[in-house]
Protein backbone atom coordinates (compact mmCIF):
# COMPACT_ATOMS: atom_id res chain seq x y z
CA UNK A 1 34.01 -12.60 -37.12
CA UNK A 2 30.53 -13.34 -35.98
CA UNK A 3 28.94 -10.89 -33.70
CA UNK A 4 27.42 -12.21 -29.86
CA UNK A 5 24.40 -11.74 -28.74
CA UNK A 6 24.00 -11.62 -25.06
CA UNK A 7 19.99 -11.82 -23.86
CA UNK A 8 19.23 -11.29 -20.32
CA UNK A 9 15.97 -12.66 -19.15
CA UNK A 10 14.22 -11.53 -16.12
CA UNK A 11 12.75 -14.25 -13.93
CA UNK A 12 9.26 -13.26 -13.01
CA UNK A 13 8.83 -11.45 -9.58
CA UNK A 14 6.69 -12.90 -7.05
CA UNK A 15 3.43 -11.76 -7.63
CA UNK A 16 2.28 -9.42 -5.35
CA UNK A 17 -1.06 -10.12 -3.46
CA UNK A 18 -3.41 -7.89 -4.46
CA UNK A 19 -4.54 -5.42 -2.00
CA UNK A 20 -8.36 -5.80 -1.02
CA UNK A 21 -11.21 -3.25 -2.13
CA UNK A 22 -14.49 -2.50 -1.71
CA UNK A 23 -17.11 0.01 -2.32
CA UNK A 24 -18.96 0.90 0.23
CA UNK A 25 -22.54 2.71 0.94
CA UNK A 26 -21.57 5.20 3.87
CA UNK A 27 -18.33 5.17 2.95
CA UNK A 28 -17.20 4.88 -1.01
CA UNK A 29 -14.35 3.20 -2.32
CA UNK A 30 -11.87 1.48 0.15
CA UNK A 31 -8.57 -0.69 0.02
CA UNK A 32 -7.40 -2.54 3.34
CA UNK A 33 -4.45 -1.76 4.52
CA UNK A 34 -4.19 -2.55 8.05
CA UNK A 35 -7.74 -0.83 8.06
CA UNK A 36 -10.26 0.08 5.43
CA UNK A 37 -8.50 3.45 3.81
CA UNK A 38 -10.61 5.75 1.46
CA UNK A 39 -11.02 9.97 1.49
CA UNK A 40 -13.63 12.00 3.02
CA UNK A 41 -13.59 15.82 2.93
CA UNK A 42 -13.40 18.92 5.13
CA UNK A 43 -13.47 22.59 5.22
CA UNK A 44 -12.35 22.54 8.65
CA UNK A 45 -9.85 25.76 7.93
CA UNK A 46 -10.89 27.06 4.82
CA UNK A 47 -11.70 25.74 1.29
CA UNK A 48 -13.32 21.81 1.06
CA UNK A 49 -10.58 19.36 0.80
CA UNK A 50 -9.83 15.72 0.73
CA UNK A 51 -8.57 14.08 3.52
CA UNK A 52 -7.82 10.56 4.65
CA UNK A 53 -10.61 8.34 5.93
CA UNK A 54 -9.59 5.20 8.03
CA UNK A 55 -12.12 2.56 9.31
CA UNK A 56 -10.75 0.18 11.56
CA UNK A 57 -12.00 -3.15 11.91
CA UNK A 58 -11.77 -7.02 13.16
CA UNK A 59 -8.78 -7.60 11.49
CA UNK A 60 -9.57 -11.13 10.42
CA UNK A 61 -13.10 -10.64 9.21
CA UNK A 62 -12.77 -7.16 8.04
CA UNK A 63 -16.26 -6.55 8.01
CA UNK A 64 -17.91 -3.05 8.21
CA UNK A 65 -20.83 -2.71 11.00
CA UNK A 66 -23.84 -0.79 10.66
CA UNK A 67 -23.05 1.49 13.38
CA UNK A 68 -19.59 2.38 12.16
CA UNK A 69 -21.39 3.25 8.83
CA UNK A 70 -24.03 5.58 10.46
CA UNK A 71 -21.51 7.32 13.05
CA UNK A 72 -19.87 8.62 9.95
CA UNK A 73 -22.99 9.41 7.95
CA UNK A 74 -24.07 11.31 11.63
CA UNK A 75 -20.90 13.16 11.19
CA UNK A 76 -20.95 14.04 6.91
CA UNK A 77 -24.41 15.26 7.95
CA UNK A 78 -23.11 17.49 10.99
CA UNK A 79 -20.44 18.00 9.14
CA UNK A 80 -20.43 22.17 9.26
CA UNK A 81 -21.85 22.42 12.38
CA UNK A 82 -18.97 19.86 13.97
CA UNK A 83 -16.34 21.74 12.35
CA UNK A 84 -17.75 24.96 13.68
CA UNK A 85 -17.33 23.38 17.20
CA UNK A 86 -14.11 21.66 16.21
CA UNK A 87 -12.24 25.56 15.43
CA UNK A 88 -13.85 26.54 18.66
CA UNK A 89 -12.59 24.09 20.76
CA UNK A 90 -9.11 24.76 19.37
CA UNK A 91 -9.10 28.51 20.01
CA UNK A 92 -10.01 28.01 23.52
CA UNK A 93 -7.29 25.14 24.20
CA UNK A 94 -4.61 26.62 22.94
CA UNK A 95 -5.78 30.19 23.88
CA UNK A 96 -6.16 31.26 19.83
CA UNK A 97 -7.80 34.89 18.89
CA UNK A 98 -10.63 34.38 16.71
CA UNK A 99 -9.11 35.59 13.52
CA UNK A 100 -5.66 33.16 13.86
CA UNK A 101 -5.18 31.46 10.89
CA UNK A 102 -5.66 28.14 11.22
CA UNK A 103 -3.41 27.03 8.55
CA UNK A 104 -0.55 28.30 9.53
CA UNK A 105 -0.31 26.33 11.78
CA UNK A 106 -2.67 22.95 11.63
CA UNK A 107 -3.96 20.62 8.88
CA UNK A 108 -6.85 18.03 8.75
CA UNK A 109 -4.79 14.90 8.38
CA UNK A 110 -7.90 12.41 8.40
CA UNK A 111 -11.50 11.33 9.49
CA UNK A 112 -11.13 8.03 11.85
CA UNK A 113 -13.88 5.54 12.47
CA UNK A 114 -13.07 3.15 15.35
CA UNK A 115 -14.55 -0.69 15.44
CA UNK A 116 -16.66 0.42 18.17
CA UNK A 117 -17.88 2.94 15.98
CA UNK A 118 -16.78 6.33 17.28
CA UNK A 119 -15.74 9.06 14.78
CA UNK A 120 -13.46 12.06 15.10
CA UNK A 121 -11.16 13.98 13.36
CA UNK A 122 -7.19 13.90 13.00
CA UNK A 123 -5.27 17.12 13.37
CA UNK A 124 -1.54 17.82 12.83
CA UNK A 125 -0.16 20.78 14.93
CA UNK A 126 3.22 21.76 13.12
CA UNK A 127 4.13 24.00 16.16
CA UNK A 128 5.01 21.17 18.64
CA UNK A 129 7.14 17.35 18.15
CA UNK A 130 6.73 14.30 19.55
CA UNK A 131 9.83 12.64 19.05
CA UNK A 132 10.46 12.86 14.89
CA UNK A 133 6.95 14.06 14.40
CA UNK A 134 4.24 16.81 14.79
CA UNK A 135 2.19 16.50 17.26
CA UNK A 136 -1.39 14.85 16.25
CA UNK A 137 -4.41 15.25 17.75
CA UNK A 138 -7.87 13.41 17.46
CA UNK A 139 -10.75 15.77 18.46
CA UNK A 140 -13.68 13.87 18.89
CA UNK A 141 -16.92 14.14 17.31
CA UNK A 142 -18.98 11.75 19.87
CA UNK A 143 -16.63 12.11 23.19
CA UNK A 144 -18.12 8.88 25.10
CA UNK A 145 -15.25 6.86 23.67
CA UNK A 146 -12.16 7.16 23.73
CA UNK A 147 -9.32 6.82 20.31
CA UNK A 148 -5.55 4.99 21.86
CA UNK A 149 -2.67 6.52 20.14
CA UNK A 150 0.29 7.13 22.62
CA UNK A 151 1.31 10.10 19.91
CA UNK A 152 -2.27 11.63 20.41
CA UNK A 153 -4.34 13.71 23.16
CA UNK A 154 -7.72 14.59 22.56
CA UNK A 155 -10.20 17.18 23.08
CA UNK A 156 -14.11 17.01 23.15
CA UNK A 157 -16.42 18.75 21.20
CA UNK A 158 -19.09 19.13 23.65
């Protein structure tokens, strides 16, 4: 008796596009995803860390402006002294002592640079929902504009 032998052969799957990447001056390596997405730090509440770092753009040229690069180079320069106002502003809003611990309770989520080239920070607060989700806040680092997130509220640094 002569044995069978039974090949499968996959078909080839569609090829995925490629996502998009740069590298950037102000801002490092990036892949589009809706937006530009890379990693910035912050010691906000303790040690350095990386966090997210989302630069939003014209959608159909994708281009990076000038003044989107130096409102985040302004900020990675102010960096200590903005995150010294940033735990200040939270311990007056939501009436914090001055030794809470931060991290029980909030994490940096990301750094977000709008197309008209405002910057501030994304914060989860674990201690309050919004539907299925934490509350997230966006306290900004340059308070003349204003961030749109229906999921958000925001606080000014100055």
């Amino acid at each position: 008796m002569k044995g069978i032998l039974i090949m499968f052969f996959r078909k080839n799957k569609k090829e995925r596009k490629e996502k998009e990447r740069i590298s950037n001056v102000a801002f490092g390596d990036l892949v589009y995803i809706d937006c530009w997405q890379g990693h910035s730090i912050s010691s906000l509440f303790g040690e350095e860390e990386n966090i997210d770092l989302y630069v939003y753009v014209d959608e159909e040229e994708k281009n990076i402006e000038e003044y989107q690069e130096k409102a985040y180079l302004k900020y990675i320069q102010s960096r200590k002294e903005i995150e010294e106002a940033v735990r200040n502003v939270i311990i007056k809003e939501f009436e914090l002592s001055e030794d809470f611990d931060f991290r029980s309770r909030f994490e940096v989520n990301s750094i977000i640079v709008t197309v008209n080239g405002s910057c501030g920070i994304s914060i989860v607060d674990y201690t309050y929902n919004i539907g299925h989700t934490n509350c997230r806040f966006v306290i900004e680092t340059e308070p003349e504009y204003e961030f749109a997130d229906s999921e958000q509220y925001y606080l000014e640094t100055k």
